[in-house]
C-alpha atoms as a PDB file:
ATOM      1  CA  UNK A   1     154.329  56.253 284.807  1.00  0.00           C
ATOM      2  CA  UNK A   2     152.721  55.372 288.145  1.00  0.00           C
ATOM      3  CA  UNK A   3     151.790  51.717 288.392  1.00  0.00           C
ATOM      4  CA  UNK A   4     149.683  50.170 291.235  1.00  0.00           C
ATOM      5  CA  UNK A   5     151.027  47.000 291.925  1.00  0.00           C
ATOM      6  CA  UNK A   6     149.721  44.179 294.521  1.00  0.00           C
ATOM      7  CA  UNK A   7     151.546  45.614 296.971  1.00  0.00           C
ATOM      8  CA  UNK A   8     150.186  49.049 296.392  1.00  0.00           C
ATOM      9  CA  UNK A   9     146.504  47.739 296.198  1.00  0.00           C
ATOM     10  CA  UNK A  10     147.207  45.572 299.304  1.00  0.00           C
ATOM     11  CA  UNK A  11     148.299  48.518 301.587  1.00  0.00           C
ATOM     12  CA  UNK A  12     145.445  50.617 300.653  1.00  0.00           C
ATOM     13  CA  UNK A  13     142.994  47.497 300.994  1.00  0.00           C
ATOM     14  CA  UNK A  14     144.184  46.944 304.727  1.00  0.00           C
ATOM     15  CA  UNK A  15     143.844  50.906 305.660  1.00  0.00           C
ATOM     16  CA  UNK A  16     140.520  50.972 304.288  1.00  0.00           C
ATOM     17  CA  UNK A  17     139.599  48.068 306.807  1.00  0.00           C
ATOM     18  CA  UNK A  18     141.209  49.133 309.922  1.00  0.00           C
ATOM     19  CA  UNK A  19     139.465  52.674 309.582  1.00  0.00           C
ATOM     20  CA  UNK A  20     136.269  50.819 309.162  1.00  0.00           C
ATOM     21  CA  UNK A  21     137.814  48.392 312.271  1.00  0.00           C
ATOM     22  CA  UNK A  22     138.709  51.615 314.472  1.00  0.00           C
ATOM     23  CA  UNK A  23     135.320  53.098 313.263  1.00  0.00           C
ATOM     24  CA  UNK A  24     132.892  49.997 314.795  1.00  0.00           C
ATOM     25  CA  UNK A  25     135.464  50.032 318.197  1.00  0.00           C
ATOM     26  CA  UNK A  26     134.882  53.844 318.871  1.00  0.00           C
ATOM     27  CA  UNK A  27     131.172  53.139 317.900  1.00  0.00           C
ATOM     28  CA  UNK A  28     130.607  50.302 320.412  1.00  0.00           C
ATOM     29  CA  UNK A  29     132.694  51.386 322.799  1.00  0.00           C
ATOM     30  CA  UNK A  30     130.529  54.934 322.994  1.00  0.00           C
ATOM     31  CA  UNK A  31     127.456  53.171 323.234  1.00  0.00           C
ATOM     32  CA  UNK A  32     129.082  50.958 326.460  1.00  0.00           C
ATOM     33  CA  UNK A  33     129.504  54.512 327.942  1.00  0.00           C
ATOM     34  CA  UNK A  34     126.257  55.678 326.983  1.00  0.00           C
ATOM     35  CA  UNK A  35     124.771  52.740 328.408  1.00  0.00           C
ATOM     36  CA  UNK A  36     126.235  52.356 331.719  1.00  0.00           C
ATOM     37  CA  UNK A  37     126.714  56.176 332.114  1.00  0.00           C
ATOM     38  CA  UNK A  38     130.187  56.415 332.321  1.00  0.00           C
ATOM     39  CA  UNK A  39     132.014  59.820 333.273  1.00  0.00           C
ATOM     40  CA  UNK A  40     134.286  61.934 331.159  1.00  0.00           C
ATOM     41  CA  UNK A  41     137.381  62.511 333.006  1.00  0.00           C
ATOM     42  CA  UNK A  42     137.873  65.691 331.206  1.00  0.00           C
ATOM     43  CA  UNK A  43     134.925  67.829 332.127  1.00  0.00           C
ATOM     44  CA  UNK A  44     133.295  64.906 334.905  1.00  0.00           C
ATOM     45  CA  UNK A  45     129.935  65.129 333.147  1.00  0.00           C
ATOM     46  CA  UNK A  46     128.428  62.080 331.772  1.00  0.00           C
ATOM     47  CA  UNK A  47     129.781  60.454 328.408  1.00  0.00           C
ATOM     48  CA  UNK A  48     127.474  62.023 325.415  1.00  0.00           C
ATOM     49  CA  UNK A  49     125.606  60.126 322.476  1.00  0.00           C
ATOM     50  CA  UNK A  50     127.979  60.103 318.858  1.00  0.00           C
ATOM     51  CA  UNK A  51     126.969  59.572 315.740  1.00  0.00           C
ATOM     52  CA  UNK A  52     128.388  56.518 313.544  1.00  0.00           C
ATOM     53  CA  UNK A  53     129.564  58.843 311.028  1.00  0.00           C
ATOM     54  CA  UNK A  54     131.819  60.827 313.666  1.00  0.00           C
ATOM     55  CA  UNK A  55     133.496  57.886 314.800  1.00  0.00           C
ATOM     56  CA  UNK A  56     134.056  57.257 310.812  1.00  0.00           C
ATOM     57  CA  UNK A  57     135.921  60.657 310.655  1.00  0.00           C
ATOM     58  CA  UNK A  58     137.601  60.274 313.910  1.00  0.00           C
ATOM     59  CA  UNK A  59     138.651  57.524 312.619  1.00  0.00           C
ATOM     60  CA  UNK A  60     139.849  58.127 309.275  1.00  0.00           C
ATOM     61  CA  UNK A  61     141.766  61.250 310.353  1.00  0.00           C
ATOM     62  CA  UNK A  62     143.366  59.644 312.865  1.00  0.00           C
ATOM     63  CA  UNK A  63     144.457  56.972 310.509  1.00  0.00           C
ATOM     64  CA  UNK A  64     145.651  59.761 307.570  1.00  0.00           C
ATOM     65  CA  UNK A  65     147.597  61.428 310.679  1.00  0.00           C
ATOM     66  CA  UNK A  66     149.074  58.915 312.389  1.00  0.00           C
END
Protein backbone atom coordinates (compact mmCIF):
# COMPACT_ATOMS: atom_id res chain seq x y z
CA UNK A 1 0.00 0.00 0.00
CA UNK A 2 0.90 3.66 -0.57
CA UNK A 3 3.00 5.09 2.23
CA UNK A 4 3.88 8.83 2.63
CA UNK A 5 7.18 9.00 3.82
CA UNK A 6 9.35 12.26 4.87
CA UNK A 7 10.36 12.60 1.67
CA UNK A 8 6.91 12.47 0.24
CA UNK A 9 5.53 14.98 2.91
CA UNK A 10 8.64 17.17 2.32
CA UNK A 11 8.09 17.61 -1.50
CA UNK A 12 4.54 18.44 -1.13
CA UNK A 13 5.38 20.84 1.93
CA UNK A 14 7.89 22.89 -0.35
CA UNK A 15 5.24 23.11 -3.45
CA UNK A 16 2.68 24.28 -1.23
CA UNK A 17 5.11 27.24 -0.24
CA UNK A 18 6.50 28.27 -3.47
CA UNK A 19 2.83 28.55 -4.93
CA UNK A 20 2.04 30.67 -1.98
CA UNK A 21 5.85 32.36 -2.77
CA UNK A 22 4.95 32.82 -6.64
CA UNK A 23 1.40 33.90 -5.45
CA UNK A 24 2.69 37.16 -3.10
CA UNK A 25 5.50 37.96 -6.21
CA UNK A 26 2.72 38.17 -8.96
CA UNK A 27 0.61 40.02 -6.25
CA UNK A 28 3.20 42.73 -5.47
CA UNK A 29 4.60 42.91 -8.51
CA UNK A 30 0.87 43.86 -10.10
CA UNK A 31 0.34 46.37 -7.64
CA UNK A 32 4.09 48.05 -8.68
CA UNK A 33 2.40 48.23 -12.16
CA UNK A 34 -0.74 49.46 -10.95
CA UNK A 35 0.96 52.00 -9.07
CA UNK A 36 3.36 53.53 -11.35
CA UNK A 37 1.11 52.83 -14.42
CA UNK A 38 3.12 50.66 -16.26
CA UNK A 39 2.18 49.56 -19.97
CA UNK A 40 1.27 46.14 -21.25
CA UNK A 41 3.43 45.36 -24.09
CA UNK A 42 0.82 43.16 -25.48
CA UNK A 43 -2.12 45.40 -26.15
CA UNK A 44 -0.01 49.02 -24.98
CA UNK A 45 -2.86 49.91 -22.62
CA UNK A 46 -2.14 50.42 -19.06
CA UNK A 47 -1.44 47.35 -16.64
CA UNK A 48 -5.06 46.40 -14.98
CA UNK A 49 -5.95 45.81 -11.17
CA UNK A 50 -5.86 41.61 -10.16
CA UNK A 51 -7.26 40.08 -7.57
CA UNK A 52 -5.08 38.07 -4.85
CA UNK A 53 -6.95 35.05 -5.56
CA UNK A 54 -6.00 35.15 -9.43
CA UNK A 55 -2.49 35.39 -8.81
CA UNK A 56 -3.20 32.21 -6.36
CA UNK A 57 -4.53 30.27 -9.45
CA UNK A 58 -2.02 31.62 -11.79
CA UNK A 59 0.06 30.46 -9.64
CA UNK A 60 -0.89 27.12 -8.69
CA UNK A 61 -1.53 26.10 -12.32
CA UNK A 62 1.51 27.17 -13.36
CA UNK A 63 3.17 25.19 -10.67
CA UNK A 64 0.82 21.77 -11.45
CA UNK A 65 1.99 22.47 -15.24
CA UNK A 66 5.29 23.19 -15.15
Amino acid sequence: MFKLTKHIIWYFTLQFFCVILFTLLYYIANEIGVKYKFISTRTHKPVKKVSFLDCLHFSLITQTTV
